[in-house]
C-alpha atoms as a PDB file:
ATOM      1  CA  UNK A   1     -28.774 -50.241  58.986  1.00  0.00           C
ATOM      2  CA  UNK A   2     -27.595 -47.660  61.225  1.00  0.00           C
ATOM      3  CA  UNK A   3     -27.746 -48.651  64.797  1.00  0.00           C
ATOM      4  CA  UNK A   4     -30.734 -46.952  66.987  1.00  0.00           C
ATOM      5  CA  UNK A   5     -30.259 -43.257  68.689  1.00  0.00           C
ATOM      6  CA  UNK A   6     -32.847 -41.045  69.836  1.00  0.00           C
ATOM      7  CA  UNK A   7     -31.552 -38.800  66.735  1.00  0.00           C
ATOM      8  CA  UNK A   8     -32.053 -41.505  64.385  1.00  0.00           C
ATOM      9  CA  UNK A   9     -36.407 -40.881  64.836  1.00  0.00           C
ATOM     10  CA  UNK A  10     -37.779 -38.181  61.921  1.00  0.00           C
ATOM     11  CA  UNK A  11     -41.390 -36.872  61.992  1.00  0.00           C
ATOM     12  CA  UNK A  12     -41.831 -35.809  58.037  1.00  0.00           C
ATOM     13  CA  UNK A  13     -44.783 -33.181  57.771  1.00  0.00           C
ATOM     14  CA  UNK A  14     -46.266 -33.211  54.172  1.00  0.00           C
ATOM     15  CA  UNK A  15     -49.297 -31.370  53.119  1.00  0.00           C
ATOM     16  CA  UNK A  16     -51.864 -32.972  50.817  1.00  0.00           C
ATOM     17  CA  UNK A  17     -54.976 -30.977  48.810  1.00  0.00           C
ATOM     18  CA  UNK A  18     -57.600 -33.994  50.329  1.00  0.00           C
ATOM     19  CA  UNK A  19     -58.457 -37.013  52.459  1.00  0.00           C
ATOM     20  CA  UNK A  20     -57.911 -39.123  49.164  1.00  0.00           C
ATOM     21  CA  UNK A  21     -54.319 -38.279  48.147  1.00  0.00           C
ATOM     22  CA  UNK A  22     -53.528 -38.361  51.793  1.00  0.00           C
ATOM     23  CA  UNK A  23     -54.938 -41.767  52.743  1.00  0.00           C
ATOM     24  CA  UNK A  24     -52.946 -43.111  49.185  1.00  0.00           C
ATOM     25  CA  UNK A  25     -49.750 -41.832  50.119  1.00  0.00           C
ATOM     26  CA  UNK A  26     -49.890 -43.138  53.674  1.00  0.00           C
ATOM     27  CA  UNK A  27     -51.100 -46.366  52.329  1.00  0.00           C
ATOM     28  CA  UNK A  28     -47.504 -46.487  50.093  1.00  0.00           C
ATOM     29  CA  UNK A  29     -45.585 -45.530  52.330  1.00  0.00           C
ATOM     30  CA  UNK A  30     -46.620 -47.551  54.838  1.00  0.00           C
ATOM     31  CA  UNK A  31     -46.699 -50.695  52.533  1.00  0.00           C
ATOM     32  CA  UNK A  32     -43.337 -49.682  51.069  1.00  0.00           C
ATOM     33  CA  UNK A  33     -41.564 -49.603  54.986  1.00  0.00           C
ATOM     34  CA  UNK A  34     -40.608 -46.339  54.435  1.00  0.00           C
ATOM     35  CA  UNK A  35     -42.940 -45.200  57.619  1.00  0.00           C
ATOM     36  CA  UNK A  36     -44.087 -47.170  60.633  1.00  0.00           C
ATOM     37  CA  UNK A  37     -47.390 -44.456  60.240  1.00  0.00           C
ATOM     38  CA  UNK A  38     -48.854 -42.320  58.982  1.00  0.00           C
ATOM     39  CA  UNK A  39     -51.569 -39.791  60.928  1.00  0.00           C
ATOM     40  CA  UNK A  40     -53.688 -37.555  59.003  1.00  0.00           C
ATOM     41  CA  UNK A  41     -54.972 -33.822  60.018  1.00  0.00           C
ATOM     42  CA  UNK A  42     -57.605 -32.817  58.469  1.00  0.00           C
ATOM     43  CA  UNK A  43     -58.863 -29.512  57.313  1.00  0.00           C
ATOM     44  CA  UNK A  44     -56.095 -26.860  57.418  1.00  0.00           C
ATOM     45  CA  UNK A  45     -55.802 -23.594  56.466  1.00  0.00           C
ATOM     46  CA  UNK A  46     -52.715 -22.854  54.091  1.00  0.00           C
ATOM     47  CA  UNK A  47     -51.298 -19.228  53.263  1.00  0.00           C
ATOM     48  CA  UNK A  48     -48.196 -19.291  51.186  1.00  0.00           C
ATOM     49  CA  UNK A  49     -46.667 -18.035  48.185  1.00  0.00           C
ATOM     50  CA  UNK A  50     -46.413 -19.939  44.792  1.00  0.00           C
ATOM     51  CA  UNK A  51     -45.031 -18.181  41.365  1.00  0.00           C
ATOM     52  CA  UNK A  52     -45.658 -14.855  43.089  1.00  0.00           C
ATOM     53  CA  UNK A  53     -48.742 -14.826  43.893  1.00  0.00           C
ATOM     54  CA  UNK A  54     -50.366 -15.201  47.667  1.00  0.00           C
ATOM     55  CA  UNK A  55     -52.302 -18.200  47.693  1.00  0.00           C
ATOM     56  CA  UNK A  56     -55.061 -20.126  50.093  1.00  0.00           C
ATOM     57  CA  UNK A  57     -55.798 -23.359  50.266  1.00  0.00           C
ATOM     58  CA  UNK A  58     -57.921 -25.739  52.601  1.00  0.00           C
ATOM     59  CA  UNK A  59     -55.371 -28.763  52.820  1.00  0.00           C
ATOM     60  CA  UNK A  60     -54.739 -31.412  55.139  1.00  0.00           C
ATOM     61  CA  UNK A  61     -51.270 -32.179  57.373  1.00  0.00           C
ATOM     62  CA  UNK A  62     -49.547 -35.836  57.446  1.00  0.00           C
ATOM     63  CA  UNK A  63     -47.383 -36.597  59.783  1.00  0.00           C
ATOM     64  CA  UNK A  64     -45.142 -39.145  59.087  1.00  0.00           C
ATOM     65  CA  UNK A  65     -43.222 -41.230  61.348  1.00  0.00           C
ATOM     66  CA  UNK A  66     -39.703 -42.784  60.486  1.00  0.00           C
ATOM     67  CA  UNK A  67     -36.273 -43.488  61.074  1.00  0.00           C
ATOM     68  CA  UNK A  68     -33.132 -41.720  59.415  1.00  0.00           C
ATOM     69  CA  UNK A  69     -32.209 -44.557  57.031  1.00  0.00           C
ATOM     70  CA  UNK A  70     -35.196 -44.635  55.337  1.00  0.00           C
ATOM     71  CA  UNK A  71     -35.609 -40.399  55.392  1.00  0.00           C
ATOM     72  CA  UNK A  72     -33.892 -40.001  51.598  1.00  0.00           C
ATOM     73  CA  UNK A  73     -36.165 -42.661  49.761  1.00  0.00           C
ATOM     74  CA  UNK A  74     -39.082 -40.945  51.909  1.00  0.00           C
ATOM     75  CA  UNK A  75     -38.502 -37.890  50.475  1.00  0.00           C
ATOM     76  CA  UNK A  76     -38.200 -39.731  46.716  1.00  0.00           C
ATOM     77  CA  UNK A  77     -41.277 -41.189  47.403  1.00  0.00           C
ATOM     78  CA  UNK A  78     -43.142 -37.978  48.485  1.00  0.00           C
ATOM     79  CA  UNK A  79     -41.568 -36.325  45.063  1.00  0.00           C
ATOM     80  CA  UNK A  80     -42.869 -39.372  42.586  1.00  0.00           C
ATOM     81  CA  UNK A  81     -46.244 -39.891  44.011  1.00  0.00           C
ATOM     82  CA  UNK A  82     -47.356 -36.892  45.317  1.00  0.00           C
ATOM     83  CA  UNK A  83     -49.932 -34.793  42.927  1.00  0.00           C
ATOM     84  CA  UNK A  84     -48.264 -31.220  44.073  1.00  0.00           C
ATOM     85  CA  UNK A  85     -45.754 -30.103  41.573  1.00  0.00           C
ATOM     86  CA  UNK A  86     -43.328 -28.725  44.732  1.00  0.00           C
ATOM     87  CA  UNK A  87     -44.700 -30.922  47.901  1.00  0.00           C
ATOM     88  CA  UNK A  88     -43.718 -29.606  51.256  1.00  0.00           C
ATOM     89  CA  UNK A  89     -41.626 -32.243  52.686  1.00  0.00           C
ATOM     90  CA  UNK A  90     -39.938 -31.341  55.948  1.00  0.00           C
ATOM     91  CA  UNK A  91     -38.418 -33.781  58.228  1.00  0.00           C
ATOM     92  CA  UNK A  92     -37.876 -32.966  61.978  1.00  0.00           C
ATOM     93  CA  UNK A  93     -35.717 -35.126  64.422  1.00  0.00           C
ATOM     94  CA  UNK A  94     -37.554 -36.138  67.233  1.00  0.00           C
ATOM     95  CA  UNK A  95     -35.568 -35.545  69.948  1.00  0.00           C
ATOM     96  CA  UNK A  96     -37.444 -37.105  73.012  1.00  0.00           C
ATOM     97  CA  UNK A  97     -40.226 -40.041  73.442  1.00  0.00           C
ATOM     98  CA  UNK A  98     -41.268 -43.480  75.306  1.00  0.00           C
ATOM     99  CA  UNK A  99     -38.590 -46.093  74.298  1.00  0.00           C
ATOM    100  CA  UNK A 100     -40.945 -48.600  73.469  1.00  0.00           C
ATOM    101  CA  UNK A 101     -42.856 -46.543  70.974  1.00  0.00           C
ATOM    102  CA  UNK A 102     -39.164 -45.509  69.721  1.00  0.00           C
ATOM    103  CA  UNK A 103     -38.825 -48.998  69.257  1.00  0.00           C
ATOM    104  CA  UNK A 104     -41.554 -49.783  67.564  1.00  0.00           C
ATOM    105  CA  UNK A 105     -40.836 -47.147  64.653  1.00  0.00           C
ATOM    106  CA  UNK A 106     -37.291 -48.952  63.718  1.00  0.00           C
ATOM    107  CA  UNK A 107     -39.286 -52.190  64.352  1.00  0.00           C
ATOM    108  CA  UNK A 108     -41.909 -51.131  61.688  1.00  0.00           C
ATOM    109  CA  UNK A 109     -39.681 -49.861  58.661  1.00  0.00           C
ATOM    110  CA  UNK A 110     -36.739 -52.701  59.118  1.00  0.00           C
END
């Protein structure tokens, strides 16, 4: 595995339509060491366009904590299990936090 950088650290947002699919997912994903964890926000508003229509939807956030090795079968993951036929999956480097917390992340996926 890659050795550890601060650029190395992904946050992967992922929307879910409720608390159900959202606890299931992070339950996989967790289990499967492809994140250390897993928070859930619920009760989000969602605007957005789908097959050209303008849509709403009351959904809930995930954020998902992981390291760059793992980001690719993340993102397979999300796409298999995920009941969405187009889930938003969007990872974001993290580019600052507390070392030991840092550490705990690779710790948690190795």
């Amino acid at each position: 595995m890659k050795k550890r950088s601060i650029l190395n650290y992904l946050i992967f947002i992922v929307t879910v339509p409720n608390i159900e699919e959202g606890k299931k997912i992070a339950e996989i994903l967790v289990k499967d060491k492809l994140a250390a964890c897993v928070n859930i926000i619920q009760n989000v508003f969602s605007v957005y366009r789908w097959k050209g229509k303008i849509e709403e939807d009351n959904e809930h956030i995930l954020l998902i904590k992981t390291i760059e090795p793992k980001a690719d079968l993340l993102v397979q993951k999300i796409a298999d299990i995920h009941p969405y036929t187009e889930p938003e999956c969007i990872g974001i480097k993290i580019e600052k936090g507390s070392k030991t917390y840092l550490n705990w992340i690779w710790e948690s996926v190795e």
